[in-house]
Protein backbone atom coordinates (compact mmCIF):
# COMPACT_ATOMS: atom_id res chain seq x y z
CA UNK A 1 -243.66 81.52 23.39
CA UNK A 2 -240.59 83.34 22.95
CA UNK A 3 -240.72 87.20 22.95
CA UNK A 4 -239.65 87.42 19.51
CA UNK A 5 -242.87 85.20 18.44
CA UNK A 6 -244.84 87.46 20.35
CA UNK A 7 -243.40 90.38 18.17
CA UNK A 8 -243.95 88.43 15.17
CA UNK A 9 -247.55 87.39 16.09
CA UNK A 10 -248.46 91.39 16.73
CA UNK A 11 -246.69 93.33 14.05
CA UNK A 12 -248.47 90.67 10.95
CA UNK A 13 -252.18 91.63 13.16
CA UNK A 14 -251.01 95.41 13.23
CA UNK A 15 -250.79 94.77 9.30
CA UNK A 16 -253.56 93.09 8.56
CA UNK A 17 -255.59 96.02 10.45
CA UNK A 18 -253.74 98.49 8.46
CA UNK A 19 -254.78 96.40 5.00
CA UNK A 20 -258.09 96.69 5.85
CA UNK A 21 -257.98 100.11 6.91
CA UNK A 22 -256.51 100.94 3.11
CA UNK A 23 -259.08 99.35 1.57
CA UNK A 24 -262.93 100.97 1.29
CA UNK A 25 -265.48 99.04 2.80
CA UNK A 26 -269.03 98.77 0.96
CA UNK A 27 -272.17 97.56 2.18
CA UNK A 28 -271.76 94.46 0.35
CA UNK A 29 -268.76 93.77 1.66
CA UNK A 30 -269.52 94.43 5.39
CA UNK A 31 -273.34 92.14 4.43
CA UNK A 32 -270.84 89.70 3.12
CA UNK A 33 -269.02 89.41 6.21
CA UNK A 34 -272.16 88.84 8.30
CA UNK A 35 -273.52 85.98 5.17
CA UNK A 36 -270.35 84.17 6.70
CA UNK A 37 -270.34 84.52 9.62
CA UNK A 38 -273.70 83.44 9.88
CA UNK A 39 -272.90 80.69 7.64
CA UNK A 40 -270.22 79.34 10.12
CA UNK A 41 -272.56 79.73 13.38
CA UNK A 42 -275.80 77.56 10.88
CA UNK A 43 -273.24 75.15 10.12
CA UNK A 44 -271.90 74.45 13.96
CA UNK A 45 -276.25 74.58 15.40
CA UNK A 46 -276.60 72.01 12.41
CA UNK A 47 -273.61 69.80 14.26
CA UNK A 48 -275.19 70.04 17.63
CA UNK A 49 -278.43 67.79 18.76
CA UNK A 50 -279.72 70.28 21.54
CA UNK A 51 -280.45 73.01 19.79
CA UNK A 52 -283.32 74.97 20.29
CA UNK A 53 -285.31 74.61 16.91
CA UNK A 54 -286.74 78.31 17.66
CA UNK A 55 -283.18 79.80 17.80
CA UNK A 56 -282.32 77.73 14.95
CA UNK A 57 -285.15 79.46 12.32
CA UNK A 58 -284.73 82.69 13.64
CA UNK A 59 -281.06 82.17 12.07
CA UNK A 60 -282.09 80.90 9.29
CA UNK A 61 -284.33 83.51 8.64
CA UNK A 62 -281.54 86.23 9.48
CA UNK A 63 -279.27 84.42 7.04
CA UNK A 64 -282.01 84.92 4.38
CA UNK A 65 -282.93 88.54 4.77
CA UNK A 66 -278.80 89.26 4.64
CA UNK A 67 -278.58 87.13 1.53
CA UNK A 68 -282.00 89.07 -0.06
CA UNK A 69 -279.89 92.59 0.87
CA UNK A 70 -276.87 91.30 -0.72
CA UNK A 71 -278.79 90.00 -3.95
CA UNK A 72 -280.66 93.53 -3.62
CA UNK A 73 -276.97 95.21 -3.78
CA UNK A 74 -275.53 92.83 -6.18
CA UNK A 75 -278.24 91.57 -8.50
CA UNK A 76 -279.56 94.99 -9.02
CA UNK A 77 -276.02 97.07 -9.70
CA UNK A 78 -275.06 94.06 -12.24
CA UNK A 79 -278.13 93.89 -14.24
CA UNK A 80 -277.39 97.97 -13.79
CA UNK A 81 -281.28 98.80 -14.28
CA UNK A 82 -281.15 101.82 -11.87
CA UNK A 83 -282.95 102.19 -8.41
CA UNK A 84 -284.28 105.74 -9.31
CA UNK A 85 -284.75 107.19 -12.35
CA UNK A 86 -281.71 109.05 -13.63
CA UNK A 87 -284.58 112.16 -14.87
CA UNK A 88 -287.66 112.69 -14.59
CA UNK A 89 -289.90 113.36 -17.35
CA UNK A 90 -292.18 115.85 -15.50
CA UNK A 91 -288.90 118.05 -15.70
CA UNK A 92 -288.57 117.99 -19.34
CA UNK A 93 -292.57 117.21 -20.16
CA UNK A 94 -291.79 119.66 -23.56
CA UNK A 95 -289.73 116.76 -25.10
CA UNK A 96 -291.44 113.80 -26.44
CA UNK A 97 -291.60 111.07 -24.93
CA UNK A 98 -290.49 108.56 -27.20
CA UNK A 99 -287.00 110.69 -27.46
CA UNK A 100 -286.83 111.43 -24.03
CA UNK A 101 -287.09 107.62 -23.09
CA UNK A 102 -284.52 106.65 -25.93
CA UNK A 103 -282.08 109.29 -24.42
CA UNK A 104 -281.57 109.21 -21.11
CA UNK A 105 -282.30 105.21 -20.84
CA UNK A 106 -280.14 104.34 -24.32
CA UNK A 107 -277.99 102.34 -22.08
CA UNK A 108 -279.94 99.82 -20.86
CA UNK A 109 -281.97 99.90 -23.82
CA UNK A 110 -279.18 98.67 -25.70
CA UNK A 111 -278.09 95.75 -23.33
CA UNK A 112 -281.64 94.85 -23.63
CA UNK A 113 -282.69 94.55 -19.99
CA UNK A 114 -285.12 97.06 -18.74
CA UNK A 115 -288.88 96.85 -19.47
CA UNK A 116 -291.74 98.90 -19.89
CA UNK A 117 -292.50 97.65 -16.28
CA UNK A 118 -289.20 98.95 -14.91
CA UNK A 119 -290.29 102.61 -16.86
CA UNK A 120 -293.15 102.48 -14.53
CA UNK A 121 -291.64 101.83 -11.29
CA UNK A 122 -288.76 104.21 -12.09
CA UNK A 123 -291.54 107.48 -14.15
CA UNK A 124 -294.76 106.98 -14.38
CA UNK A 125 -295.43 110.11 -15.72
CA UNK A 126 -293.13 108.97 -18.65
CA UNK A 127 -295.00 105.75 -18.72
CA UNK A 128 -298.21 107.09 -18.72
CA UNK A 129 -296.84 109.55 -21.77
CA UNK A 130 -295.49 107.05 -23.84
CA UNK A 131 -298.94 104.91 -23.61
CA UNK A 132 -300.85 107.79 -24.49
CA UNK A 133 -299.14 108.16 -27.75
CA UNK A 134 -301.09 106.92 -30.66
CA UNK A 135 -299.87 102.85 -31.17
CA UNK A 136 -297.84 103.23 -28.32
CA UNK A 137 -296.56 99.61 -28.50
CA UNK A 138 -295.13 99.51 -32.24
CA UNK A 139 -293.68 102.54 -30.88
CA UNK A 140 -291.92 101.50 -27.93
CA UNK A 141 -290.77 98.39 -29.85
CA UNK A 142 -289.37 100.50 -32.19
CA UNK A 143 -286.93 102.26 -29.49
CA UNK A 144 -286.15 98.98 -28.35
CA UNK A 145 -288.57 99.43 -25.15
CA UNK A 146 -289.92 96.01 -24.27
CA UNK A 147 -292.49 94.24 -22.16
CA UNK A 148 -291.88 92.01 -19.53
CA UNK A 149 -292.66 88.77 -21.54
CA UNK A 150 -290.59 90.03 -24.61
CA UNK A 151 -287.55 90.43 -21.92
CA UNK A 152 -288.34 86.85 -20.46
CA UNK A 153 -288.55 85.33 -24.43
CA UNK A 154 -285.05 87.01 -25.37
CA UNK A 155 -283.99 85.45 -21.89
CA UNK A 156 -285.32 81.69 -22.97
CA UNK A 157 -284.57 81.60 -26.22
CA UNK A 158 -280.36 82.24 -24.79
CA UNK A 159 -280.85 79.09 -22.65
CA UNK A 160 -281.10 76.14 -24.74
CA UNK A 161 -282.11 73.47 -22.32
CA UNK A 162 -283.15 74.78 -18.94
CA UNK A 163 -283.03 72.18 -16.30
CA UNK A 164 -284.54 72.64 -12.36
CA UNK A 165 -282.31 73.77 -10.07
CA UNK A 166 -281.53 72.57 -6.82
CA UNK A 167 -284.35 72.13 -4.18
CA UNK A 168 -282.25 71.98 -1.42
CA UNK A 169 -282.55 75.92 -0.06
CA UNK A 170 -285.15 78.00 -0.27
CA UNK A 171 -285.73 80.63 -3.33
CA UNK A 172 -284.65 83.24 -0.77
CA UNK A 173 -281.50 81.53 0.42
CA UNK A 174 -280.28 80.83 -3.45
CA UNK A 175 -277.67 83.30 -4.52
CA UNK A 176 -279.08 85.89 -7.49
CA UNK A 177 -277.80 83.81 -10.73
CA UNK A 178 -279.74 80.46 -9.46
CA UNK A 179 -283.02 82.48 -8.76
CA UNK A 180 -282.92 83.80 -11.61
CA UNK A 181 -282.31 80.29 -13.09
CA UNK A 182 -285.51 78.98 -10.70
CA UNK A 183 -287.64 81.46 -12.23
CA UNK A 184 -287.25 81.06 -15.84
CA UNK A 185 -287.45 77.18 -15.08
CA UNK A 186 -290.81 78.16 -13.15
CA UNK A 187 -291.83 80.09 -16.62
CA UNK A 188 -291.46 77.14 -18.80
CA UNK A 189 -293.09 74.88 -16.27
CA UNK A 190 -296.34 77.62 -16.08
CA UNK A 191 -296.63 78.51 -19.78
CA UNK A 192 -296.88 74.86 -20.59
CA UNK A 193 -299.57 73.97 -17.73
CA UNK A 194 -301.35 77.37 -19.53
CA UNK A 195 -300.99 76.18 -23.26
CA UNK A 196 -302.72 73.02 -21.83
CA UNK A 197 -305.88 74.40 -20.48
């Protein structure tokens, strides 16, 4: 190779470093990476006859815990339900609860998409407020506040025909929008076997 090649060749790798260098990394974008490259090295022990089976699961099972992180990063942040609850209620116990919920959680109230089981992961002293209020349910309805199976209902009745998806990976190796597809298929499938008995 000539020594102007060899110039060539170094100065478009110096740039590529420095593009990458401009540009913030995140954790899904470094998990991301790895999903690939773990992708490539599953696809090449696939190709190849002698490889140790044990070696083989273990990165399988790699791949999967990467691809439950990445779900956990993207799955979460675009539903936006948040990891931690943006106030507590024990800080502001005075208000009531009913006003405190519809305030600081008005946003995902109105995109419809947190539950009165995500208000008890996130406060349960606001949960345990807002069920001691007298017909706590009528009232939480009223705010907009709903229960798991109302959330998995709205959910349904947006999907006209739900089909199975693919059984070819694993629930954990599916990316976020399939599982989710899985499980409300797995909720039609379990409330009929239930309307049966």
């Amino acid at each position: 190779m000539s020594s102007a090649g060899k110039k060539t060749d170094s100065s478009e790798a110096r740039r590529d470093v420095k593009e990458s260098r401009r540009k913030p990394k995140t954790s899904s974008d470094y998990l991301s990476s790895i999903d690939k490259l773990l992708g490539a090295a599953f696809d090449l022990m696939k190709q190849t006859t002698a490889v140790d089976r044990a070696a083989f699961e273990q990165l399988r099972q790699l791949r999967v815990k990467i691809r439950y992180a990445l779900s956990d990063i993207d799955g979460r942040e675009s539903e936006g339900i948040p990891r931690k609850a943006p106030i507590l209620f024990k800080e502001h116990s005075d208000e009531d609860p009913l006003l405190f919920t519809a305030r600081v959680y008005s946003k995902w109230l109105r995109k419809k998409n947190i539950s009165r089981a995500d208000i008890r992961r996130l406060d349960p002293q606001l949960y345990n407020a807002l069920y001691n209020l007298s017909q706590p349910s009528e009232k939480m309805d009223q705010i907009g506040l709903r229960t798991k199976k109302q959330l998995n209902d709205i959910k349904l009745e947006a999907i006209s025909n739900i089909q199975r998806p693919s059984t070819t990976l694993k629930m954990g190796e599916l990316p976020p929008d399939q599982r989710e597809h899985l499980r409300l298929h797995n909720l039609i499938r379990n409330r009929k076997q239930r309307s049966k008995n």
